[in-house]
Protein backbone atom coordinates (compact mmCIF):
# COMPACT_ATOMS: atom_id res chain seq x y z
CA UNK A 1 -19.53 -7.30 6.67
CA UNK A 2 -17.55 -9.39 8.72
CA UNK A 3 -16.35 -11.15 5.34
CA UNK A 4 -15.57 -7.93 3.66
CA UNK A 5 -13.24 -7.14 6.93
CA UNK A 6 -11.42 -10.37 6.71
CA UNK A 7 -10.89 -10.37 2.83
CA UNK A 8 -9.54 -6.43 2.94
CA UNK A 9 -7.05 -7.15 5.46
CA UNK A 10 -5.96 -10.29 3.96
CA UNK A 11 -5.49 -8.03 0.87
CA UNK A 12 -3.41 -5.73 2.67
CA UNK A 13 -1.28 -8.44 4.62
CA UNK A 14 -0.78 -10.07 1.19
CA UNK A 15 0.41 -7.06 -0.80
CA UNK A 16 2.59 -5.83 1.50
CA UNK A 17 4.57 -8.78 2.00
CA UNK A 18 5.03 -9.45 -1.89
CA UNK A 19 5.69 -6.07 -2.43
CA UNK A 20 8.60 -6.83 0.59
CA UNK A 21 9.75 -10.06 -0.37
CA UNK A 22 12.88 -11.06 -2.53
CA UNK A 23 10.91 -13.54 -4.61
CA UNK A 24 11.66 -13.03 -8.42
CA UNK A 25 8.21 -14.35 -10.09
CA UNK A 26 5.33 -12.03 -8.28
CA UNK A 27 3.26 -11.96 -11.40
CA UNK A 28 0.87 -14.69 -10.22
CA UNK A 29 0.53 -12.71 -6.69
CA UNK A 30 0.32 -9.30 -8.56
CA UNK A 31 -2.36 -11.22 -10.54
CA UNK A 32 -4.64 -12.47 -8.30
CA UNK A 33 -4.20 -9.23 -5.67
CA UNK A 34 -5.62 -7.16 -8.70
CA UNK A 35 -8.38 -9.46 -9.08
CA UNK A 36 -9.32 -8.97 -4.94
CA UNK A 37 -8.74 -4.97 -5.21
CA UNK A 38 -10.94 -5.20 -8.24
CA UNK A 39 -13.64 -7.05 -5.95
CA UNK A 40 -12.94 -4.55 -2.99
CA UNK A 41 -13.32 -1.77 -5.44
CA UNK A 42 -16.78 -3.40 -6.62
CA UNK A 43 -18.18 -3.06 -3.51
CA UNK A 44 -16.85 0.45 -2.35
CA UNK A 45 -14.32 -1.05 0.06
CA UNK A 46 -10.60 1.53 0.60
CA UNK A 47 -8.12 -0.15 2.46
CA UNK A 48 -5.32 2.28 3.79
CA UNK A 49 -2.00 2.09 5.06
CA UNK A 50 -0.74 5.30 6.29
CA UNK A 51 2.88 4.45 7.27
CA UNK A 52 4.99 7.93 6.70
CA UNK A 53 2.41 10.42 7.57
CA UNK A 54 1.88 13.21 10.24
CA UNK A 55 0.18 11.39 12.67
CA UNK A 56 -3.14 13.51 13.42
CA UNK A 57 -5.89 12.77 16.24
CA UNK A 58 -8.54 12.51 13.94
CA UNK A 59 -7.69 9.82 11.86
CA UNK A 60 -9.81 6.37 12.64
CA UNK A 61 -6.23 4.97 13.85
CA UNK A 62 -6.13 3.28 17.17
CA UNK A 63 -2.04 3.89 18.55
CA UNK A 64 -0.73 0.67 20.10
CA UNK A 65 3.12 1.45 20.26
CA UNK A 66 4.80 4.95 20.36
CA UNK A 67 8.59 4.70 20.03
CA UNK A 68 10.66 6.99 22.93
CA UNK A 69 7.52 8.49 24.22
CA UNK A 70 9.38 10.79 26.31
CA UNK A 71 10.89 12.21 23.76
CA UNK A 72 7.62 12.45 21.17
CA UNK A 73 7.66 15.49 18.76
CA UNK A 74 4.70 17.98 18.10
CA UNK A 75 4.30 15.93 14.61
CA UNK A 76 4.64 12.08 15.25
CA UNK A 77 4.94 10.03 12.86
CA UNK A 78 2.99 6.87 11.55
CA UNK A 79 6.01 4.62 11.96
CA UNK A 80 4.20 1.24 11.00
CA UNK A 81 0.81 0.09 10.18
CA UNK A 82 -0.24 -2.85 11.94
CA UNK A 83 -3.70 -3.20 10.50
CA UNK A 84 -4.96 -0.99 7.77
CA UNK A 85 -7.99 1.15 8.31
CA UNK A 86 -10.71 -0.17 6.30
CA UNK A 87 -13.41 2.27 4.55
CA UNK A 88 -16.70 0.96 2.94
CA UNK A 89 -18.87 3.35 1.11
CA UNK A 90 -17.74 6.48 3.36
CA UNK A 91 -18.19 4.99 6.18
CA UNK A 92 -15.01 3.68 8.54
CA UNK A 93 -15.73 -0.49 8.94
CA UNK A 94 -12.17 -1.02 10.89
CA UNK A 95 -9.66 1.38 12.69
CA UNK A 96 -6.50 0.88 11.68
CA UNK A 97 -3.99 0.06 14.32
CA UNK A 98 -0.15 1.98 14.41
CA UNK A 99 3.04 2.24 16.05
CA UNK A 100 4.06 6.09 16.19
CA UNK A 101 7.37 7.73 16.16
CA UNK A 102 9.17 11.12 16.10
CA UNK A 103 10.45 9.60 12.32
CA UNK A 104 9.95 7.51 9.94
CA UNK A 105 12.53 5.98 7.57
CA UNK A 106 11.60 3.53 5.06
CA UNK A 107 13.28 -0.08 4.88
CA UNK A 108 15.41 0.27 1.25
CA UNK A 109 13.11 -2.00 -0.66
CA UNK A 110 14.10 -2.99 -4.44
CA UNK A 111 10.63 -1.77 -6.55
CA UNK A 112 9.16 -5.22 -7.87
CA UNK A 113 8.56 -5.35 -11.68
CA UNK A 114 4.85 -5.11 -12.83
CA UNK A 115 3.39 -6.31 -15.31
CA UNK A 116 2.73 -2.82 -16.98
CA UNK A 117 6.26 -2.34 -16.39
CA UNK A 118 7.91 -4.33 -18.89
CA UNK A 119 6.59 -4.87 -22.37
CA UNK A 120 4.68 -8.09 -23.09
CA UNK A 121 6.43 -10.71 -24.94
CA UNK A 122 4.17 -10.10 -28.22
CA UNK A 123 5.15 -6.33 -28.20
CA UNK A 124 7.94 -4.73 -29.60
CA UNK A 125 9.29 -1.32 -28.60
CA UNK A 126 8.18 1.32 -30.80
CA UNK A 127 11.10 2.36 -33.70
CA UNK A 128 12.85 5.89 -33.23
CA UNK A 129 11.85 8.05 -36.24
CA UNK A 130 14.52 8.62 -39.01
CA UNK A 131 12.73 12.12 -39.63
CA UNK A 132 14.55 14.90 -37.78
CA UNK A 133 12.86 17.27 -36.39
CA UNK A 134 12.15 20.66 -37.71
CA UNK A 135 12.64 23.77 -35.46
C-alpha cells in the first residue's frame, strides 16, 4: 500500500509542476503521467487536490497553515494543497495536508497544450461545406 502512496503522490507532485512550468515540449511528461493515472485508475486509486474550495471539517484534510487566523472567515478557503488526499477503493489511504485562507486567488498560469488539443500531424482540419444551409 505503501507503494501505491508513494507512486500517487509522486503523480500529483509531477503534474502539478508541468502543468506550472514554462517548459514548451510537455508531451513526453503529459505522456508518461497518463500512463501512471491509467495505472492509479487500474487499481481504484483518486488522488485529489482541493485548492479553491470551501474548506469543510469533514474532509480527510489535515490543516497545517491558516493565513491571518485572526481574521479567518465563516468559509475558509483551501488556499494550497500540500499533499493530495489519496482515495483507494472508497476508502481514504492518505489525508491530504492544506494551508487555509479567507481567499483564494489562482497564480495566472498559461494552459499547456495537450495532445488532444492540437490536431496530429497526419490530420487535416475538416473542409467547411460549400452547401448553404436551408432554413
Amino acid at each position: 500500500m505503501a507503494d501505491i502512496i508513494e507512486l500517487a503522490t509522486a503523480y500529483w507532485r509531477l503534474n502539478k509542476w508541468v502543468g506550472e512550468c514554462g517548459c514548451t515540449k510537455k508531451l513526453p511528461a503529459f505522456s508518461s503521467l497518463r500512463i501512471i493515472r491509467e495505472f492509479l485508475d487500474s487499481e481504484g486509486v483518486s488522488v485529489l487536490d482541493m485548492t479553491g474550495t470551501i474548506y469543510d471539517s469533514g474532509f480527510s484534510v489535515d490543516i497545517i497553515h491558516v493565513e491571518a487566523p485572526e481574521i479567518l472567515s465563516e468559509k475558509p478557503v483551501i488556499m494550497e494543497m500540500l499533499m493530495p488526499l489519496i482515495i483507494k477503493k472508497g476508502t481514504v489511504v492518505q489525508n491530504g495536508q492544506a494551508v487555509l485562507s479567507n481567499t483564494y486567488s489562482p497564480k495566472k498560469k498559461k494552459r499547456s497544450p495537450r495532445k488532444t488539443d492540437k490536431l496530429s500531424q497526419t490530420e487535416k482540419p475538416a473542409k467547411a461545406s460549400s452547401k448553404k444551409k436551408v432554413q
